[in-house]
C-alpha atoms as a PDB file:
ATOM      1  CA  UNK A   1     -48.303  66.997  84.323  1.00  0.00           C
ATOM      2  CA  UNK A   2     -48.747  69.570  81.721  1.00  0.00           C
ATOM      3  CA  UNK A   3     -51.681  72.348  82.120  1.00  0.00           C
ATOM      4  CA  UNK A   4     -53.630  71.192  79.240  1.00  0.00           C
ATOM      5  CA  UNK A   5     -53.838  67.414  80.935  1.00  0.00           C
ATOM      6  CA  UNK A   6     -54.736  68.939  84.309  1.00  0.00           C
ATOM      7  CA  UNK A   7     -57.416  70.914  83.188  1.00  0.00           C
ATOM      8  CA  UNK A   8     -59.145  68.170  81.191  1.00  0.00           C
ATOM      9  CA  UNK A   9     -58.923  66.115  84.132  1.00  0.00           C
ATOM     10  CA  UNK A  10     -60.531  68.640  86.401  1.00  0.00           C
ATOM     11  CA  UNK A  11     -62.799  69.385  83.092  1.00  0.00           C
ATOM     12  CA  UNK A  12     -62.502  73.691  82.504  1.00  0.00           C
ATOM     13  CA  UNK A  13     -61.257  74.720  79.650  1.00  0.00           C
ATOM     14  CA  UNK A  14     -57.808  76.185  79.364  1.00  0.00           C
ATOM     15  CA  UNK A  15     -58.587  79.332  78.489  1.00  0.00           C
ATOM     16  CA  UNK A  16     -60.388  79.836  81.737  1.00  0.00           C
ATOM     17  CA  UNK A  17     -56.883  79.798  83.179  1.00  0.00           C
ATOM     18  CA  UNK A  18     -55.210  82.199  81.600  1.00  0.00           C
ATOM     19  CA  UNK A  19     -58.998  85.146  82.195  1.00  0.00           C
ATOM     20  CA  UNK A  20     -57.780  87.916  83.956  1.00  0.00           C
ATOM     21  CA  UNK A  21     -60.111  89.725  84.825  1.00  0.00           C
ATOM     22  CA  UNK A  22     -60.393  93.363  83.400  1.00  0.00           C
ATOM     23  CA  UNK A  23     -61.937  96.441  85.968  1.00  0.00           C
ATOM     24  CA  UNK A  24     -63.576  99.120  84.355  1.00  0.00           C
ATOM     25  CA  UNK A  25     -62.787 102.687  83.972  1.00  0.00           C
ATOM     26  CA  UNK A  26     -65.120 104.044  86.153  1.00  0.00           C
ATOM     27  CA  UNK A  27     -63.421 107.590  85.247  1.00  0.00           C
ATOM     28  CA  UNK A  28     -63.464 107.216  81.801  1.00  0.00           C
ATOM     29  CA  UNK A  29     -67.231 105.621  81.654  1.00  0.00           C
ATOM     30  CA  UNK A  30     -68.207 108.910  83.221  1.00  0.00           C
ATOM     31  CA  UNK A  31     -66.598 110.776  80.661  1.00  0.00           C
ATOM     32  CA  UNK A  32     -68.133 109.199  77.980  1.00  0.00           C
ATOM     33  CA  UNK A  33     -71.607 109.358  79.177  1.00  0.00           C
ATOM     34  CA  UNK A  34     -71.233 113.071  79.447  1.00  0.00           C
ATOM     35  CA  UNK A  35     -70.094 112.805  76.095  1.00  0.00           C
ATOM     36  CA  UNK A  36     -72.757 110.920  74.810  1.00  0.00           C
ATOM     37  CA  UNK A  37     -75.640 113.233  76.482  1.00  0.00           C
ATOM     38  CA  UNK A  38     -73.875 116.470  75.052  1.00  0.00           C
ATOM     39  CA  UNK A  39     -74.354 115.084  71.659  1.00  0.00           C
ATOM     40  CA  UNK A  40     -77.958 113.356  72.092  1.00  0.00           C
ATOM     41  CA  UNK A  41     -79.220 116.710  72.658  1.00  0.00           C
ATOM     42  CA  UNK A  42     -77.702 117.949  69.405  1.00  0.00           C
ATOM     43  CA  UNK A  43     -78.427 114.579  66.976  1.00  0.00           C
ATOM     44  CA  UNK A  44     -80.804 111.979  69.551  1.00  0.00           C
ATOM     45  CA  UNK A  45     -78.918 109.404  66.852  1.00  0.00           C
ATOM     46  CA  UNK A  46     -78.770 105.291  67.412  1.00  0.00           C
ATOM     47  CA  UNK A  47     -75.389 103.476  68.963  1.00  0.00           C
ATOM     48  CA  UNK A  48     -73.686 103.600  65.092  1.00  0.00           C
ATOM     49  CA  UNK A  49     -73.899 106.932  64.432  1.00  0.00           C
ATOM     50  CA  UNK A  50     -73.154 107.716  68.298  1.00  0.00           C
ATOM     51  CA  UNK A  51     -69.959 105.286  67.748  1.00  0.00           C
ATOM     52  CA  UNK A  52     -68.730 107.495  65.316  1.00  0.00           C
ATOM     53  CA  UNK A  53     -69.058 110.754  66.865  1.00  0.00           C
ATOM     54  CA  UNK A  54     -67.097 109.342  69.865  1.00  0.00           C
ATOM     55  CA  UNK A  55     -64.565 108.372  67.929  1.00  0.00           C
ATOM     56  CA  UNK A  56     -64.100 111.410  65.722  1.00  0.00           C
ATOM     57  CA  UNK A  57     -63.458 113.388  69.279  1.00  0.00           C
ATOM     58  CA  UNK A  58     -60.683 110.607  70.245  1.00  0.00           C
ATOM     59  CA  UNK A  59     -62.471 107.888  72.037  1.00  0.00           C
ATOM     60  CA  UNK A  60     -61.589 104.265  70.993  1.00  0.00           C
ATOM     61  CA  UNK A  61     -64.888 102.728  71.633  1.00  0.00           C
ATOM     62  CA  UNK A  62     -67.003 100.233  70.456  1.00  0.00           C
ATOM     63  CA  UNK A  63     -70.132  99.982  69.710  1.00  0.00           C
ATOM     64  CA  UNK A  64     -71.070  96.920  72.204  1.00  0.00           C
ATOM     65  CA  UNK A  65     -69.806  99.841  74.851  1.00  0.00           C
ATOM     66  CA  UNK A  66     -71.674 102.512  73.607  1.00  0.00           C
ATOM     67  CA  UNK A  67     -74.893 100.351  73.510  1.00  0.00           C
ATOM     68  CA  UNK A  68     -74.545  99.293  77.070  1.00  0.00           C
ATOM     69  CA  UNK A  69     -73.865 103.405  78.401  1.00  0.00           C
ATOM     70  CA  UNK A  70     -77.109 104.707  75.943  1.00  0.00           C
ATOM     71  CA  UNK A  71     -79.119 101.635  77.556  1.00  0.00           C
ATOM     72  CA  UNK A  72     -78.202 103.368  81.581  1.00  0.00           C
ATOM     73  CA  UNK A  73     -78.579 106.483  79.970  1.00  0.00           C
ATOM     74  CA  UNK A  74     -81.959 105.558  78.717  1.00  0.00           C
ATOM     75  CA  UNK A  75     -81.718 107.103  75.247  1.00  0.00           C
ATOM     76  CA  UNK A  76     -83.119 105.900  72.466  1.00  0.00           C
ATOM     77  CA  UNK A  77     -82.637 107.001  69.107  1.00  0.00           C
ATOM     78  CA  UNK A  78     -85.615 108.722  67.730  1.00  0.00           C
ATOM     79  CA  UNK A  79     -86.651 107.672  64.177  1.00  0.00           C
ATOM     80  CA  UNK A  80     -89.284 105.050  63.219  1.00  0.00           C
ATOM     81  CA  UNK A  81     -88.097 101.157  64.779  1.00  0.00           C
ATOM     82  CA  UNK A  82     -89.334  97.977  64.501  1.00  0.00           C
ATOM     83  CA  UNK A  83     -90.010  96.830  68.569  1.00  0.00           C
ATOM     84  CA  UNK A  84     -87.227  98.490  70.032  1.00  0.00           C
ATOM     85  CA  UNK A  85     -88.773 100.881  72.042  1.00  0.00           C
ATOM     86  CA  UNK A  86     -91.541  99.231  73.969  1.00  0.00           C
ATOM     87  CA  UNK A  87     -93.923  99.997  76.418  1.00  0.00           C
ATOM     88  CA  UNK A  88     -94.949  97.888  79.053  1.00  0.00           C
ATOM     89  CA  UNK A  89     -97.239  95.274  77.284  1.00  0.00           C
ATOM     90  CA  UNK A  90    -100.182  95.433  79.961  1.00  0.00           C
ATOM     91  CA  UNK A  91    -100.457  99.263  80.121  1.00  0.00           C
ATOM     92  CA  UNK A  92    -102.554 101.348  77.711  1.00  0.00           C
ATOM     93  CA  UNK A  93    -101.559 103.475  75.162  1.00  0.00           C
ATOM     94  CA  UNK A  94    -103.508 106.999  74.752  1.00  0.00           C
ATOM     95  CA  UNK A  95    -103.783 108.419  71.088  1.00  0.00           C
ATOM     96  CA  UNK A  96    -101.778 111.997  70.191  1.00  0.00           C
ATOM     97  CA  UNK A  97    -103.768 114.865  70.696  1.00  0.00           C
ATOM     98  CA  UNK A  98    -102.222 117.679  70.277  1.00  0.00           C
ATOM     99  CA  UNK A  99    -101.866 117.308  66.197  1.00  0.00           C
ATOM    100  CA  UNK A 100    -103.313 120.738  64.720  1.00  0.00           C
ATOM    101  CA  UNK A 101    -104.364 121.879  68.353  1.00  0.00           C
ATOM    102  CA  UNK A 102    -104.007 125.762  68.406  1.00  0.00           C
ATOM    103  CA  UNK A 103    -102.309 125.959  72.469  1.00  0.00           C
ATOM    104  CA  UNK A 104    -103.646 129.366  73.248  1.00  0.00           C
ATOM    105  CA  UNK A 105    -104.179 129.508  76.919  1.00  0.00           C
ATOM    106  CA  UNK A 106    -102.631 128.145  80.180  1.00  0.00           C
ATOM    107  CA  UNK A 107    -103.434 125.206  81.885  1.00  0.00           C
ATOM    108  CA  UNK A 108    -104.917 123.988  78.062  1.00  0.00           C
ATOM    109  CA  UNK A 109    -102.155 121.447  77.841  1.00  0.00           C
ATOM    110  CA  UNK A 110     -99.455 119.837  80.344  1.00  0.00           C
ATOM    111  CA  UNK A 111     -96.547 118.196  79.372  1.00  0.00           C
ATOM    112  CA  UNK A 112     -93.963 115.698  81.013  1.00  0.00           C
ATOM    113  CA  UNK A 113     -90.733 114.130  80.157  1.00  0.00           C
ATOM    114  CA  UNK A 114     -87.464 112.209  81.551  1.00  0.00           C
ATOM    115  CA  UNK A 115     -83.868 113.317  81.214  1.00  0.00           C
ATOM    116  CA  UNK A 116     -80.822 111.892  82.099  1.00  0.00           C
ATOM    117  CA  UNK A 117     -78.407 114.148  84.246  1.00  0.00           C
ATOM    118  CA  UNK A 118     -74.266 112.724  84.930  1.00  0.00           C
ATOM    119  CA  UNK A 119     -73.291 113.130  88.093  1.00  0.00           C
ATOM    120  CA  UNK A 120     -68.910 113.051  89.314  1.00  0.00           C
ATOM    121  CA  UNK A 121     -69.824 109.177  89.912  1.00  0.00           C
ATOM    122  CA  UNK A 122     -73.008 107.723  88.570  1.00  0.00           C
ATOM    123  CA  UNK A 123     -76.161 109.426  87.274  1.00  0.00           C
ATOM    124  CA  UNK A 124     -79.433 110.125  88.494  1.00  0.00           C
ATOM    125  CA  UNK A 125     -82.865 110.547  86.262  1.00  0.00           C
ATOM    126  CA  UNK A 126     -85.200 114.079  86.443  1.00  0.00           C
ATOM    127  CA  UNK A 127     -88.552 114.532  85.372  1.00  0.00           C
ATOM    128  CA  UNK A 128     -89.968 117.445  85.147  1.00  0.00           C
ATOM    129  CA  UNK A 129     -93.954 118.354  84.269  1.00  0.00           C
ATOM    130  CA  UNK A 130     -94.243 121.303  82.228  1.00  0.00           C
ATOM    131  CA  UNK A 131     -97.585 124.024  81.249  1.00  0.00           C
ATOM    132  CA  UNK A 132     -97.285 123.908  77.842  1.00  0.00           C
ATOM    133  CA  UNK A 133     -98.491 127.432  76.536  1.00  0.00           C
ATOM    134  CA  UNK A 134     -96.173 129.094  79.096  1.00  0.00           C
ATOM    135  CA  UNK A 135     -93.412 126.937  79.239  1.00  0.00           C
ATOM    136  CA  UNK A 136     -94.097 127.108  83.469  1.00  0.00           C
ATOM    137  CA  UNK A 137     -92.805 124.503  85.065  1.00  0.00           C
ATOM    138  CA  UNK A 138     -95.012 123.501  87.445  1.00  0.00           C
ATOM    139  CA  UNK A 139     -93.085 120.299  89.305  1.00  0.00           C
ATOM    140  CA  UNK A 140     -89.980 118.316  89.391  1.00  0.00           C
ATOM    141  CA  UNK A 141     -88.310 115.052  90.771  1.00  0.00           C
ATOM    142  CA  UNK A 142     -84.666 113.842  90.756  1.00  0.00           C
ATOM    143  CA  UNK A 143     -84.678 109.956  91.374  1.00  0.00           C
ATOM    144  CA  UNK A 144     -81.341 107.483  90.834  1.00  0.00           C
ATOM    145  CA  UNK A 145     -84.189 104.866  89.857  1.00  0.00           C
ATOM    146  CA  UNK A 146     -86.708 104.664  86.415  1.00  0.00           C
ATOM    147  CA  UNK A 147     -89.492 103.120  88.546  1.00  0.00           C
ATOM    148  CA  UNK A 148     -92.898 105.384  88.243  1.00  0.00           C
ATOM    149  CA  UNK A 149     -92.965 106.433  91.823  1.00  0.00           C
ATOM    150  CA  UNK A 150     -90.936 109.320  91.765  1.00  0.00           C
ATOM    151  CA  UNK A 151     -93.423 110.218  88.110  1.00  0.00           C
ATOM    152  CA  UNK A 152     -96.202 110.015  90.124  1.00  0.00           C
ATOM    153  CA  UNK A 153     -94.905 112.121  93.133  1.00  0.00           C
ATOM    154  CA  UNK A 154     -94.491 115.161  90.544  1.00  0.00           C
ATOM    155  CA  UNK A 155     -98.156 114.522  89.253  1.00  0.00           C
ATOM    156  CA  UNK A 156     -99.324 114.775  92.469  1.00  0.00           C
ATOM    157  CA  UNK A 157     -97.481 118.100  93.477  1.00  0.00           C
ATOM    158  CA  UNK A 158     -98.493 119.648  89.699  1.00  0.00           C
ATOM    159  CA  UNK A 159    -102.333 119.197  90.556  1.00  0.00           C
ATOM    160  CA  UNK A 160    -101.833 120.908  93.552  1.00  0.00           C
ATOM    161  CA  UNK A 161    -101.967 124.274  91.262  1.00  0.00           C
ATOM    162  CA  UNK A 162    -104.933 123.301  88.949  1.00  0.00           C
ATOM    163  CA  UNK A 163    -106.115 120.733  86.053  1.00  0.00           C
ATOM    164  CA  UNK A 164    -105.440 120.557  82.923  1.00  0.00           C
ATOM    165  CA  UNK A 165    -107.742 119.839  79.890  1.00  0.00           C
ATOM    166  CA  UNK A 166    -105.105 117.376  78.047  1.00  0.00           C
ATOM    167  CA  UNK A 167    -102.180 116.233  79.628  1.00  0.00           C
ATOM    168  CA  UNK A 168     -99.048 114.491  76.975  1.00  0.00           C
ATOM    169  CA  UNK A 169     -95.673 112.529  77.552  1.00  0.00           C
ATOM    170  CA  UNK A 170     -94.445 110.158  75.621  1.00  0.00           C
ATOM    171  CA  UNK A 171     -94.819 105.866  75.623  1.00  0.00           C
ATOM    172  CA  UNK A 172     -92.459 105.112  78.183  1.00  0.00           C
ATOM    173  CA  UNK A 173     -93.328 102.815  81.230  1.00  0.00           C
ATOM    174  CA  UNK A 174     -93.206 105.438  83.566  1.00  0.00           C
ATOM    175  CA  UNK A 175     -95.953 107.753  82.503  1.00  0.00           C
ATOM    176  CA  UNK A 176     -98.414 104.349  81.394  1.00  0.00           C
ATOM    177  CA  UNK A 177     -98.288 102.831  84.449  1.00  0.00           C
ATOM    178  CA  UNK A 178    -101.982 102.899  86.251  1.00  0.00           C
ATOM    179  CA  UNK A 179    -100.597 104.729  89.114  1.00  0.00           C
ATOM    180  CA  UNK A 180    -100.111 107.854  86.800  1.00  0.00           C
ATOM    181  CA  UNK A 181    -102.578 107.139  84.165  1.00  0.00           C
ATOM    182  CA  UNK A 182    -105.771 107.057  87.064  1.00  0.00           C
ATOM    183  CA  UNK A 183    -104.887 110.091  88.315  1.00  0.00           C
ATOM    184  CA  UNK A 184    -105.209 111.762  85.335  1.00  0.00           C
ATOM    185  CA  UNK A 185    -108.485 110.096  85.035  1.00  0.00           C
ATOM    186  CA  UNK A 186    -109.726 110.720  87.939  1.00  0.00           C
ATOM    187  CA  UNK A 187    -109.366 114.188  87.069  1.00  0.00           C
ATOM    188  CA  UNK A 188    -111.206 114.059  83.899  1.00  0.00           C
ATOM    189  CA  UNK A 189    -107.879 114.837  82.729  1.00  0.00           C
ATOM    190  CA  UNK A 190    -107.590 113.456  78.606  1.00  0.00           C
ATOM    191  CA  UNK A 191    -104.292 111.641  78.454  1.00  0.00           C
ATOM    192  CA  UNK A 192    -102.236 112.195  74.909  1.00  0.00           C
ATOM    193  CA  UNK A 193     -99.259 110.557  74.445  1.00  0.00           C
ATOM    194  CA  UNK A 194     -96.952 110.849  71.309  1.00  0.00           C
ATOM    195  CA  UNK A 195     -96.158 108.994  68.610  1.00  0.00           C
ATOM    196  CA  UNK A 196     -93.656 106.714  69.032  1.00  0.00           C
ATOM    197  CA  UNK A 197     -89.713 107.432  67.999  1.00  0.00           C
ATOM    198  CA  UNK A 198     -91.742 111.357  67.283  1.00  0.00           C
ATOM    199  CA  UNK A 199     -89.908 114.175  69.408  1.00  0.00           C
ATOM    200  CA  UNK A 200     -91.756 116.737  67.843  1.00  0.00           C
ATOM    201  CA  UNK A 201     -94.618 115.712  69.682  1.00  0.00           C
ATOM    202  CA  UNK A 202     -93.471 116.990  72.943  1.00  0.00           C
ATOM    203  CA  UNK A 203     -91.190 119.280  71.255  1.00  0.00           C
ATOM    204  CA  UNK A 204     -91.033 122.252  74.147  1.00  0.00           C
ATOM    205  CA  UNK A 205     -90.203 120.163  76.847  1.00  0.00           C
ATOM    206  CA  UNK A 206     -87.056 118.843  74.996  1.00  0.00           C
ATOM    207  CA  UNK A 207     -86.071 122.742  74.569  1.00  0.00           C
ATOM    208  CA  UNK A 208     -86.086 122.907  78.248  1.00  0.00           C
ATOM    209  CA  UNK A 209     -83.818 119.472  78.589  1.00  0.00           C
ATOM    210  CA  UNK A 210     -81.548 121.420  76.375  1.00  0.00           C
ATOM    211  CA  UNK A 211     -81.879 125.021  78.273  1.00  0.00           C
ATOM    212  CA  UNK A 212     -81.330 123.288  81.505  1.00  0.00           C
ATOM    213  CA  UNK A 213     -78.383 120.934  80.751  1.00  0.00           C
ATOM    214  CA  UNK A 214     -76.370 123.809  78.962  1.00  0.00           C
ATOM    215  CA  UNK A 215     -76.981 126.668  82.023  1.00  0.00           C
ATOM    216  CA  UNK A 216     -76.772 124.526  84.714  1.00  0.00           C
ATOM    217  CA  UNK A 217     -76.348 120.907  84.683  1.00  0.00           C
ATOM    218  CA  UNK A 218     -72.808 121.103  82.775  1.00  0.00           C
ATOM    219  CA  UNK A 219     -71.937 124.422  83.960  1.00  0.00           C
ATOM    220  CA  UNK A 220     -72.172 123.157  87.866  1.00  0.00           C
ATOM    221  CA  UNK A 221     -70.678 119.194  87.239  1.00  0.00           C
ATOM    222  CA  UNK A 222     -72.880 117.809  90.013  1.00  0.00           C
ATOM    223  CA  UNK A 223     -70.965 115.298  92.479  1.00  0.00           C
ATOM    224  CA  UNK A 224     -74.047 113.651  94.520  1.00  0.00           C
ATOM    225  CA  UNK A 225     -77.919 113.309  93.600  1.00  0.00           C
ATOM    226  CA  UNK A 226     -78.471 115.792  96.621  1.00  0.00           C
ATOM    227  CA  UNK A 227     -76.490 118.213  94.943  1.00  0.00           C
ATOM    228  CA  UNK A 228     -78.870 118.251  92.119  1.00  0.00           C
ATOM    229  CA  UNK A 229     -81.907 118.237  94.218  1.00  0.00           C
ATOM    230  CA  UNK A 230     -80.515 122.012  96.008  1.00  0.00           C
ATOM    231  CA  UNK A 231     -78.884 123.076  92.617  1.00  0.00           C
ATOM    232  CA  UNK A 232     -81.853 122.557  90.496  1.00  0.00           C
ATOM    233  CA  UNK A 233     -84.449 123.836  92.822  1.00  0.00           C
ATOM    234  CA  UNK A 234     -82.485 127.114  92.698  1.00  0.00           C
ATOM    235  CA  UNK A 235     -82.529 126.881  88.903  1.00  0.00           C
ATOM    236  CA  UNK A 236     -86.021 126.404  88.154  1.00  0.00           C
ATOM    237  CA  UNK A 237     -86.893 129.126  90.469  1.00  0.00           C
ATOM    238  CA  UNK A 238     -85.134 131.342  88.475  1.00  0.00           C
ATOM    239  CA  UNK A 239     -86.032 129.244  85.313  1.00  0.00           C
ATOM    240  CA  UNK A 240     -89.558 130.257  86.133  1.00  0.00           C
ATOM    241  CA  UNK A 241     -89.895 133.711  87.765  1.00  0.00           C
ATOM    242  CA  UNK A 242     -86.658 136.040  86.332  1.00  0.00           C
ATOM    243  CA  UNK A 243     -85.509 134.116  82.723  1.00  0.00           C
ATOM    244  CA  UNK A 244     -86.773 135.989  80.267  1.00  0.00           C
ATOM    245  CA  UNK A 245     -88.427 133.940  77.260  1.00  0.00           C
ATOM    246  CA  UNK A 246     -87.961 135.380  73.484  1.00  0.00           C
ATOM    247  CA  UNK A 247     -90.867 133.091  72.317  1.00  0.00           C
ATOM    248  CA  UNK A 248     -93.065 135.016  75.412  1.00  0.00           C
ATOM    249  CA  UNK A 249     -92.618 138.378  74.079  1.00  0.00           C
ATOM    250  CA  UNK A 250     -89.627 138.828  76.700  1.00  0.00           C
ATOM    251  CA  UNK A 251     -91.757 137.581  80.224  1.00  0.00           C
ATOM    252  CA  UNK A 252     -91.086 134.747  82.005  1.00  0.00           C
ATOM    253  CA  UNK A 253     -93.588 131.442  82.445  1.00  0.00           C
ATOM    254  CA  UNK A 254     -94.628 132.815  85.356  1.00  0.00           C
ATOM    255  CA  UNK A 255     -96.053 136.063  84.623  1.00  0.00           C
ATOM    256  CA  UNK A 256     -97.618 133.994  81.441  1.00  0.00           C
ATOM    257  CA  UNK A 257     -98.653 131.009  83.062  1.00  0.00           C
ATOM    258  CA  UNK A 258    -100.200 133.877  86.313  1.00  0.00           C
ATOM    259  CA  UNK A 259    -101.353 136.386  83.789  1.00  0.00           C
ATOM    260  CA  UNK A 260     -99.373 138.703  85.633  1.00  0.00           C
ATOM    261  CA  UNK A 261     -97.702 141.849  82.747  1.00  0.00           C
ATOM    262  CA  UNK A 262     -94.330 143.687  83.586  1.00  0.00           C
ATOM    263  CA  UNK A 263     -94.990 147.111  83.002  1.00  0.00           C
ATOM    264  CA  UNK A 264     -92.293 149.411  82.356  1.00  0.00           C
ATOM    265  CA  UNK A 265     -92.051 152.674  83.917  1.00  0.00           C
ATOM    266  CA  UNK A 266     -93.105 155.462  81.832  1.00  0.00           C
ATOM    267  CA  UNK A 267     -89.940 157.454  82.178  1.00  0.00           C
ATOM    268  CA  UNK A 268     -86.386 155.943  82.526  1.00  0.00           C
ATOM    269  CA  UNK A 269     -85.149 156.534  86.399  1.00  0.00           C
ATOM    270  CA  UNK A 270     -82.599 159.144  86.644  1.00  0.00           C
ATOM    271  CA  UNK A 271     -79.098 158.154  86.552  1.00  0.00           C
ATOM    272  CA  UNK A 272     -77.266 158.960  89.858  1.00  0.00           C
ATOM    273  CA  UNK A 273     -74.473 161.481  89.775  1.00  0.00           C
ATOM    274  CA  UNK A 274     -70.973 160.639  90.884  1.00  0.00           C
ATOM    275  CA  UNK A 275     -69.309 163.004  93.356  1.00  0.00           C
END
């Protein structure tokens, strides 16, 4: 009996018989996502553009591939779109407040965010909340997960050092969700949120995406999630107490953020004599 009668007596189709199925390049997933987040920070461009780029640098990709990495990446293209960057439907969206706000003092205005971070297999998700006039930063999470809990946890470890008067992140689900948006609330915090497909809005804390990914996140290639958790907390310590900011007149956030000045010594120490 030939295959094509057998199989339209046991009803498949033929072609079924012939599927073999095809495992993915785990490997060569991972290389592309790193890929894909090096560029993002340089052009945050949509899956065409991004399709392009990967294949000018010798990846033969698609874009159906490249869609389904920037969707577990969670990164969007940012320029105006019709509905494809949605919030949850039942939480509330917060107007943008920060539009021709002079930022002159700490603790005026808070800001949070959501990166993505490649690990040697997988990826994990940070979010870090950031003062805003001195680029502090004042908590952080790492979380393999986008669910709000690990969004909330850093909210609640930020208030432990004060309140602000506004406090901005963008639309995502994360930061409207009631857990996050009652705190706030409940600390007669006002909630701004930007614009959507706008990354000027929250401009500084995509600076320190950018700072942090180029000095450490690529520079230590990560293996597990609790290797970023010890790595990171090292970096931001550092991040925050000895890197010395050009936009803070050459201080770090901390001494801004504290109030604290470096003073240098009047005269230059003496230089020590070799025998």
């Amino acid at each position: 009996m030939s295959i094509r009668r057998q199989c339209e007596l046991l009803g498949i189709n033929r072609s079924n018989l012939y599927y073999r199925h095809r495992k993915k390049d785990l490997e060569r997933e991972d290389r592309l996502r790193e890929a894909i987040d090096r560029q993002f920070l340089k052009d945050p461009c949509g899956v065409i553009k991004m399709t392009r780029y990967l294949r000018r640098i010798g990846y033969h990709v698609g874009d159906k591939l490249v869609r389904r990495l920037m969707r577990t990446m969670n990164l969007l293209a940012i320029y105006p779109k019709r509905g494809l960057s949605k919030s949850h439907p039942e939480h509330k969206i917060y107007p943008y407040l920060l539009k021709g706000l002079d930022i002159v003092r700490a603790n005026q205005v808070w800001c949070a965010d959501i990166t993505y971070i490649q690990l040697a297999r997988g990826f994990c998700y940070l979010v870090a909340i950031m003062d805003w006039f001195s680029r502090y930063v004042l908590s952080w999470r790492v979380s393999n997960t986008l669910e709000a809990d690990f969004c909330v946890e850093c909210l609640e470890e930020a208030l432990e050092y004060g309140r602000p008067e506004i406090f901005n992140t963008d639309q995502g689900s994360q930061f409207t969700s009631k857990d996050f948006t009652q705190k706030l609330l409940k600390g007669n915090i006002r909630i701004s949120m930007d614009g959507r497909g706008r990354v000027f809005d929250n401009i500084f804390i995509e600076r320190l995406w950018r700072t942090v990914k180029y000095e450490n996140i690529y520079v230590q290639g990560y293996e597990t999630i609790m290797d970023v958790r010890d790595g990171l907390k090292e970096y931001f310590d550092f991040y925050d107490t000895e890197r010395l900011h050009q936009s803070l007149e050459y201080q770090t956030p901390w001494e801004v953020y504290s109030g604290l000045k470096f003073v240098l010594p009047e005269k230059n120490p003496p230089l020590l004599k070799l025998p």
